[in-house]
Protein backbone atom coordinates (compact mmCIF):
# COMPACT_ATOMS: atom_id res chain seq x y z
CA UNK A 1 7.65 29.13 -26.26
CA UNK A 2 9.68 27.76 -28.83
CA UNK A 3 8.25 27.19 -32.33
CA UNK A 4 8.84 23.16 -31.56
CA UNK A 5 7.72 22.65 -28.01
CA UNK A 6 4.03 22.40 -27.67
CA UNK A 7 2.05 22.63 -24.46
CA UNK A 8 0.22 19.85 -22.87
CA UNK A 9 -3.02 20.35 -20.91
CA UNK A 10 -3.48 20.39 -17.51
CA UNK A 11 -4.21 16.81 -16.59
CA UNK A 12 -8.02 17.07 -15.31
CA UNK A 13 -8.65 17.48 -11.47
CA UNK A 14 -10.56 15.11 -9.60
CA UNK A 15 -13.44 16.27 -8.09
CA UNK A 16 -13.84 16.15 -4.33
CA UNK A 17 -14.87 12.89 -2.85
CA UNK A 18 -18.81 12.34 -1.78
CA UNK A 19 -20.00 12.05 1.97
CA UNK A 20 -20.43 8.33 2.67
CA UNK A 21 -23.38 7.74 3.42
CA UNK A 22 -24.03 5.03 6.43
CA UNK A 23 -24.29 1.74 4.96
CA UNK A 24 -26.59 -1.07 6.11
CA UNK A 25 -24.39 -2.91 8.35
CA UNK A 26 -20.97 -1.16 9.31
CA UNK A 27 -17.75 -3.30 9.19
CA UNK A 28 -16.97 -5.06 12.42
CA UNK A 29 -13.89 -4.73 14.54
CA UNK A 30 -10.87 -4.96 13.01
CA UNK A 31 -12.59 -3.99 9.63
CA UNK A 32 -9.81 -3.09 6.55
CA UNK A 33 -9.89 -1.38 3.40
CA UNK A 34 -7.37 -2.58 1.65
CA UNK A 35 -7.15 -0.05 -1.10
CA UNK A 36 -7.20 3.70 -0.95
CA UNK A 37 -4.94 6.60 -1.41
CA UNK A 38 -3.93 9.63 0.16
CA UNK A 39 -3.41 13.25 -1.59
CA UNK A 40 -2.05 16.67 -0.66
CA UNK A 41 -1.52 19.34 0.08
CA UNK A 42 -0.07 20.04 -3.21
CA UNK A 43 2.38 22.87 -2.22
CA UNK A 44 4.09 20.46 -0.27
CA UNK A 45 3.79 17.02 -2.21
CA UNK A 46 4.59 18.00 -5.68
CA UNK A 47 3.10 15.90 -7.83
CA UNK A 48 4.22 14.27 -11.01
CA UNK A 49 4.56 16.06 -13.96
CA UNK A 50 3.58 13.19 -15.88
CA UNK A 51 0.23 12.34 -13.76
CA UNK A 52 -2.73 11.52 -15.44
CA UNK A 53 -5.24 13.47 -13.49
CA UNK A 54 -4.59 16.27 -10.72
CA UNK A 55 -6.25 14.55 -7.55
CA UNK A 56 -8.54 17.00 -5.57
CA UNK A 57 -6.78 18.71 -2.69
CA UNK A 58 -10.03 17.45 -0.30
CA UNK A 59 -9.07 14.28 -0.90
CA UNK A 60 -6.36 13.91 2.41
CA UNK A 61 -6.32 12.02 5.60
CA UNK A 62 -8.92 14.00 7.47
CA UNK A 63 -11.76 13.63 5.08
CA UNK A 64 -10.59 9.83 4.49
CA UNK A 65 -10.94 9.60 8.09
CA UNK A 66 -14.39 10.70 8.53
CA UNK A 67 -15.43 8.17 5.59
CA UNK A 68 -13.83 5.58 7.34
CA UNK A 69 -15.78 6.14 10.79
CA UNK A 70 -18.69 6.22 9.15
CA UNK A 71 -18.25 2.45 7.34
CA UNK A 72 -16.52 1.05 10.67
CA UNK A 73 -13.21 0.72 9.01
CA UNK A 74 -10.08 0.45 11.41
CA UNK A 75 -7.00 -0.88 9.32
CA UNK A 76 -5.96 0.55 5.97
CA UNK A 77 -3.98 -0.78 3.18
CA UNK A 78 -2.60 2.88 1.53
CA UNK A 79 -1.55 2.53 -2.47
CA UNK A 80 1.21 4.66 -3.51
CA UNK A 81 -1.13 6.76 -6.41
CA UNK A 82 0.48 7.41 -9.75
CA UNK A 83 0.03 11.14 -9.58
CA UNK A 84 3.34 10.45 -7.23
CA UNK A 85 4.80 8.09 -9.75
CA UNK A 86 7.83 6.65 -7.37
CA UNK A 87 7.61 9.55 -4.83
CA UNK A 88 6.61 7.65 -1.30
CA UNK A 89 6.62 10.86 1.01
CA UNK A 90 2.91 11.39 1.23
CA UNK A 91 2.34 7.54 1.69
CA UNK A 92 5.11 7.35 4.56
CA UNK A 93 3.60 10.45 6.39
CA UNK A 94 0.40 8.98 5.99
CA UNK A 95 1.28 5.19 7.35
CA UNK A 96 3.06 7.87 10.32
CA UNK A 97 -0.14 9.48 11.08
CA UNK A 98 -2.51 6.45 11.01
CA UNK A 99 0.13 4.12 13.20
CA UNK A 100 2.02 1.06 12.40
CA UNK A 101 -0.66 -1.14 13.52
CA UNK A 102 -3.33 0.06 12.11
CA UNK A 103 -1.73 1.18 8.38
CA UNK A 104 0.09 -0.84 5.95
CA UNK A 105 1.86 0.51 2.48
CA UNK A 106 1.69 -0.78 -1.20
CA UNK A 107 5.11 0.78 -3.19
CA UNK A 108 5.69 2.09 -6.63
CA UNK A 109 9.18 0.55 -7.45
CA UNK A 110 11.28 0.44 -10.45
CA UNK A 111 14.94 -0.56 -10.89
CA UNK A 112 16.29 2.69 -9.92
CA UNK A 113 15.32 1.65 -6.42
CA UNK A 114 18.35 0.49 -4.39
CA UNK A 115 18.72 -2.76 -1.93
CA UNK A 116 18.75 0.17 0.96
CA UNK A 117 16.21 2.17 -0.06
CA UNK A 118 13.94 -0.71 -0.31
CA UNK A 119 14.75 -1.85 2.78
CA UNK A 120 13.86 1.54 4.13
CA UNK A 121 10.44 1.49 2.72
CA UNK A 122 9.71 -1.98 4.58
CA UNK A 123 11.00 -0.64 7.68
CA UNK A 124 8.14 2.15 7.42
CA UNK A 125 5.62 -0.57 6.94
CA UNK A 126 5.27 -1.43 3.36
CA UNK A 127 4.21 -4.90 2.67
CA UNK A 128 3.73 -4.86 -1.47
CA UNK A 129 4.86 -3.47 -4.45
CA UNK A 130 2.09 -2.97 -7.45
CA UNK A 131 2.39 -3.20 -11.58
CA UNK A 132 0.25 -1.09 -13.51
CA UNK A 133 -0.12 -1.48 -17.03
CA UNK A 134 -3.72 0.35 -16.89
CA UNK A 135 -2.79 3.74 -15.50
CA UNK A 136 0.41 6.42 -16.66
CA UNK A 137 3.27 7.02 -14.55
CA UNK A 138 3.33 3.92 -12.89
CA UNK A 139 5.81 0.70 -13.42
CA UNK A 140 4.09 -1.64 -16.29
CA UNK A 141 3.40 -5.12 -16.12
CA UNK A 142 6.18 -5.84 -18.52
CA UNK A 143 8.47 -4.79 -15.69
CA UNK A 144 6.84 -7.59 -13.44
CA UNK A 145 9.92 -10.05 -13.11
CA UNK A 146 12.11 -7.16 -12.46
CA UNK A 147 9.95 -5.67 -9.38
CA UNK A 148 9.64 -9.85 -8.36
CA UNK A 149 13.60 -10.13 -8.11
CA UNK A 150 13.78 -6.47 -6.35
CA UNK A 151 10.40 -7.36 -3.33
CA UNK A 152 11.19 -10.97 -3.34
CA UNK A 153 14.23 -10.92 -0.50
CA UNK A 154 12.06 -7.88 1.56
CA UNK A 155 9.16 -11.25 2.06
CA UNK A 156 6.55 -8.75 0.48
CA UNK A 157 3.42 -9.69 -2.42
CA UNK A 158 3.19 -8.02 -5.36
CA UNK A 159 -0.02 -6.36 -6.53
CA UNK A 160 -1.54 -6.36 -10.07
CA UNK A 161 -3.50 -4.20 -12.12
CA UNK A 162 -4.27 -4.93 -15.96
CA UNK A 163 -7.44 -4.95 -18.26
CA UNK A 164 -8.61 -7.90 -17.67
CA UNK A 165 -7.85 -9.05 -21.53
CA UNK A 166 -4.19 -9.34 -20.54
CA UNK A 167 -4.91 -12.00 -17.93
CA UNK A 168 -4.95 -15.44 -20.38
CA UNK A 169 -1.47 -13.86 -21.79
CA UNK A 170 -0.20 -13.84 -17.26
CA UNK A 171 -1.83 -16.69 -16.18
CA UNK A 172 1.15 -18.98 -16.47
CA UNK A 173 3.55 -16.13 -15.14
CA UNK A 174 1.59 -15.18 -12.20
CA UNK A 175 1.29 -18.93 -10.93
CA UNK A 176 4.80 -19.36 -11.13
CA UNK A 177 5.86 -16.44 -8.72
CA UNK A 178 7.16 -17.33 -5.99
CA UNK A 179 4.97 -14.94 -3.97
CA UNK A 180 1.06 -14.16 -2.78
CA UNK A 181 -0.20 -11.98 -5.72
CA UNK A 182 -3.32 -9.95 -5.60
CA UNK A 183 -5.19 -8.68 -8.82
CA UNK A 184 -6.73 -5.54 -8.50
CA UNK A 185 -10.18 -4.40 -8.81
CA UNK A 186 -11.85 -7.89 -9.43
CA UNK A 187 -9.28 -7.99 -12.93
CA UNK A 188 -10.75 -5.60 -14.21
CA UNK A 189 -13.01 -7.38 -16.53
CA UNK A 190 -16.11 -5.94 -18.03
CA UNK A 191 -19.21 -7.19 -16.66
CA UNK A 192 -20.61 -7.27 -20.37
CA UNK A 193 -17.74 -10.13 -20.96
CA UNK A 194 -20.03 -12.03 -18.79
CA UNK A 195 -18.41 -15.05 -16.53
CA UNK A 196 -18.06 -17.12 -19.05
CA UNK A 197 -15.58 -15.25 -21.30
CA UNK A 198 -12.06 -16.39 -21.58
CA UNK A 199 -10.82 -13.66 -19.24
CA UNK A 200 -13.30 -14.32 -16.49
CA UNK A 201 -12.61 -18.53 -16.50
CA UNK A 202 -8.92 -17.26 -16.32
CA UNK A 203 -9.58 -15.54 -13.38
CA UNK A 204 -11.59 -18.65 -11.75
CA UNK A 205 -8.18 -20.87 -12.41
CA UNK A 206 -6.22 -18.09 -11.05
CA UNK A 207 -7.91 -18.19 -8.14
CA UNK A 208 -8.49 -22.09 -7.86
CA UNK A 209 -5.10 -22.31 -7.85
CA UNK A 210 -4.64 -21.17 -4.21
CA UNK A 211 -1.72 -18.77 -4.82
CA UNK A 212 -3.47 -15.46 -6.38
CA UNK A 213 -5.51 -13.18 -4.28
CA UNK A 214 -8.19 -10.66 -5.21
CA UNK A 215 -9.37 -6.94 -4.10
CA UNK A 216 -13.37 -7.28 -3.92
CA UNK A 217 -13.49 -3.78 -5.84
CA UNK A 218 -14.92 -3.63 -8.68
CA UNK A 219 -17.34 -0.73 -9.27
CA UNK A 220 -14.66 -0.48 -12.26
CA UNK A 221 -15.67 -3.27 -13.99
CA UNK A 222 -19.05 -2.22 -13.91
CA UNK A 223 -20.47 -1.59 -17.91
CA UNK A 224 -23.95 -0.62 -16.09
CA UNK A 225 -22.66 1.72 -13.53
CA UNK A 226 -24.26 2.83 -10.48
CA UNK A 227 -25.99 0.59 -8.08
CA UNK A 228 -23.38 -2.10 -9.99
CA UNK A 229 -26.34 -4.74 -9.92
CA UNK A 230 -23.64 -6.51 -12.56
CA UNK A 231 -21.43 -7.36 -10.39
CA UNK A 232 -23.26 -9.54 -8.28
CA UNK A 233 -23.49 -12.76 -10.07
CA UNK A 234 -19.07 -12.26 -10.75
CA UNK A 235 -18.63 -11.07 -7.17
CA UNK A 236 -20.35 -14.37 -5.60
CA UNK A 237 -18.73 -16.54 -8.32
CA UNK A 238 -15.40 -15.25 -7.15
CA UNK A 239 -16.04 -15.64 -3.28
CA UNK A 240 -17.53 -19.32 -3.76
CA UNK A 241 -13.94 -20.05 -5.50
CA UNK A 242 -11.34 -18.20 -3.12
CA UNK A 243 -13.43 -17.20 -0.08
CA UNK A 244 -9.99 -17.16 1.91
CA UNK A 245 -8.14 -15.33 -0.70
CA UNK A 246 -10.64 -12.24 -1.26
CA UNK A 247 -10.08 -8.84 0.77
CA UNK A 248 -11.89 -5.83 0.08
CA UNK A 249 -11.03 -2.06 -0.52
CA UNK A 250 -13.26 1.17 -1.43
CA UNK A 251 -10.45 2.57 -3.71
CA UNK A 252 -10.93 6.15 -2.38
CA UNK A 253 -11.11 8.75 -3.18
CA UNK A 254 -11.91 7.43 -6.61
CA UNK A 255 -10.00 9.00 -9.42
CA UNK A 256 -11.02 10.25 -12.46
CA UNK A 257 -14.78 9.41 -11.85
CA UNK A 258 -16.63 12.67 -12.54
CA UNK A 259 -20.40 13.33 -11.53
CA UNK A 260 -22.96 10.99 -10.84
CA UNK A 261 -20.48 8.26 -11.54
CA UNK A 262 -18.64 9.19 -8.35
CA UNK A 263 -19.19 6.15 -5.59
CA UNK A 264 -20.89 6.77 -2.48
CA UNK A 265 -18.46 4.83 -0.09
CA UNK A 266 -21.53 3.78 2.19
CA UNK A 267 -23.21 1.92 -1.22
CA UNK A 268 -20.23 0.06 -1.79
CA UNK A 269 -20.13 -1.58 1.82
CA UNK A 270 -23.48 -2.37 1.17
CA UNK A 271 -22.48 -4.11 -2.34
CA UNK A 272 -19.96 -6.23 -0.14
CA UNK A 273 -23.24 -7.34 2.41
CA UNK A 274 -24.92 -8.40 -1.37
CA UNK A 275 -22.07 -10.69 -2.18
CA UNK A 276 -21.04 -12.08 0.94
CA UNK A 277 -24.66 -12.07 2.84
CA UNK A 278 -23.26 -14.42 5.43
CA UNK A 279 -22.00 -12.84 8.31
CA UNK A 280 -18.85 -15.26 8.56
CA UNK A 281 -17.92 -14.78 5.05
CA UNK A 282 -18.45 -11.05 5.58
CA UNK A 283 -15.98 -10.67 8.58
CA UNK A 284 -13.79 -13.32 6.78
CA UNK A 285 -13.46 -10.93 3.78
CA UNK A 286 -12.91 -7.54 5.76
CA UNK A 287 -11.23 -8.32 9.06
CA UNK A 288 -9.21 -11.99 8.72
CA UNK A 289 -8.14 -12.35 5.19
CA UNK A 290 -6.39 -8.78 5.19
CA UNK A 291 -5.00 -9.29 8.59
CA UNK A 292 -3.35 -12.28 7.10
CA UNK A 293 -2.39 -10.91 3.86
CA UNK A 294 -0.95 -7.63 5.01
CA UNK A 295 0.43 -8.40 8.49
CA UNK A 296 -1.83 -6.83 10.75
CA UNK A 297 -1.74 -8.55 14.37
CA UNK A 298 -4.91 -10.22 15.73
């Protein structure tokens, strides 16, 4: 190696993703999770070299299928994951294997992405495009008008994922889109900010203002970790404000979560029964909201 190069580590690898265990009350007919991704197998979708972690090779379509049996989930939303950066292969084989009626895409685009070849990506059912200004090797939030101008013609949303301390600094440029957007993971907000914080009553206007949208996923925002008793008091405030603009996702197969802080799938459809105890609310949130959101027929 020359004297000026120096190596970079190995991103760290994923570990595998838990059984699911079977939660309290599986998902009823029609059931979505509306954010997950797909990985593998590595020898034949090179990932990035500029990932941030190296997913784990079990985490692929067969073992994502037995975790969604066991919560009752029959429509997916899949995320293009930034270990792919731009690269959509995986994610179009993927919406291929699960059908067009039962799978819907979220892109990674960027300017180098032409009229055609985003037109080619709708026509293989994606719906969305996502900014991410939280994770590498995806397109930042600072990008956001670009990606609008690009997705806006195509009739998709765009998705959304920032600390939740960016969200006062948006909140004027996200209302003004001229599209649904959805914030990921709950904004991503600290549950020790507490509902009250300026980033939190952001998020209540955002949501108030019946344009925005929001992924009921939010193990991430969880300061106390595992069972993410935290989260109930924000969760319920959040339904109560946009109860038909929430839609929920398990975020599978949970990257870069090591250990004991690895979510059991099953728990976190039980989470959802805590937040939305009422059976309409519950069916609302997984079945008819995403089905409305993402296209999927009735």
């Amino acid at each position: 190696m020359p004297a000026n190069e120096v190596s970079l580590p190995e991103p760290p690898l994923s570990e595998p993703p838990r059984t699911a265990s079977r939660p309290r009350q599986k998902g009823p007919a029609g059931s979505t999770d509306c954010h997950f991704h797909i990985f593998g197998p590595h020898d034949r979708y090179p990932l990035s070299p500029a990932r941030g972690y190296t997913p784990s090779p079990e985490a692929n379509i067969d073992t994502y299928r037995k975790m969604a049996e066991t919560l009752g989930i029959e429509r997916m939303v899949i995320v293009n994951p930034t270990p792919y950066g731009t690269d959509h292969q995986r994610t179009i084989e993927s919406l291929e294997i699960f059908g067009r009626k039962r799978a819907k895409g979220v892109a990674v685009v960027n300017e180098s992405f032409s009229r055609a070849a985003l037109e080619d990506l709708k026509s293989r059912g994606f719906v969305a495009a996502r900014v991410n200004s939280v994770n590498t090797n995806s397109t930042p939030v600072d990008k956001l008008m670009t990606v609008v101008k690009m997705i806006e013609p195509l009739g998709w949303h765009l998705e959304v994922y920032v600390e939740g301390k960016e969200l006062p600094g948006l909140e004027k440029t996200l209302l003004s889109l001229p599209m649904p957007v959805v914030l990921d993971h709950m904004g991503r907000i600290p549950s020790d900010r507490g509902t009250d914080s300026p980033e939190f009553q952001t998020l209540l206007r955002l949501l108030d203002s019946g344009k925005i949208w929001i992924k009921l996923c939010g193990y991430r925002s969880s300061t106390q970790g595992p069972p993410y008793a935290d989260m109930l008091k924000p969760a319920r405030m959040i339904i109560e404000t946009a109860p038909e603009r929430c839609v929920w996702g398990t975020d599978w197969p949970h990257p870069r979560l090591y250990g004991p802080m690895l979510p059991d799938d099953g728990k976190l459809l039980d989470l959802l029964s805590d937040w939305a105890p009422d059976p309409r609310q519950f069916h609302r949130i997984l079945v008819d909201n995403p089905a409305k959101l993402y296209g999927f027929e009735s």
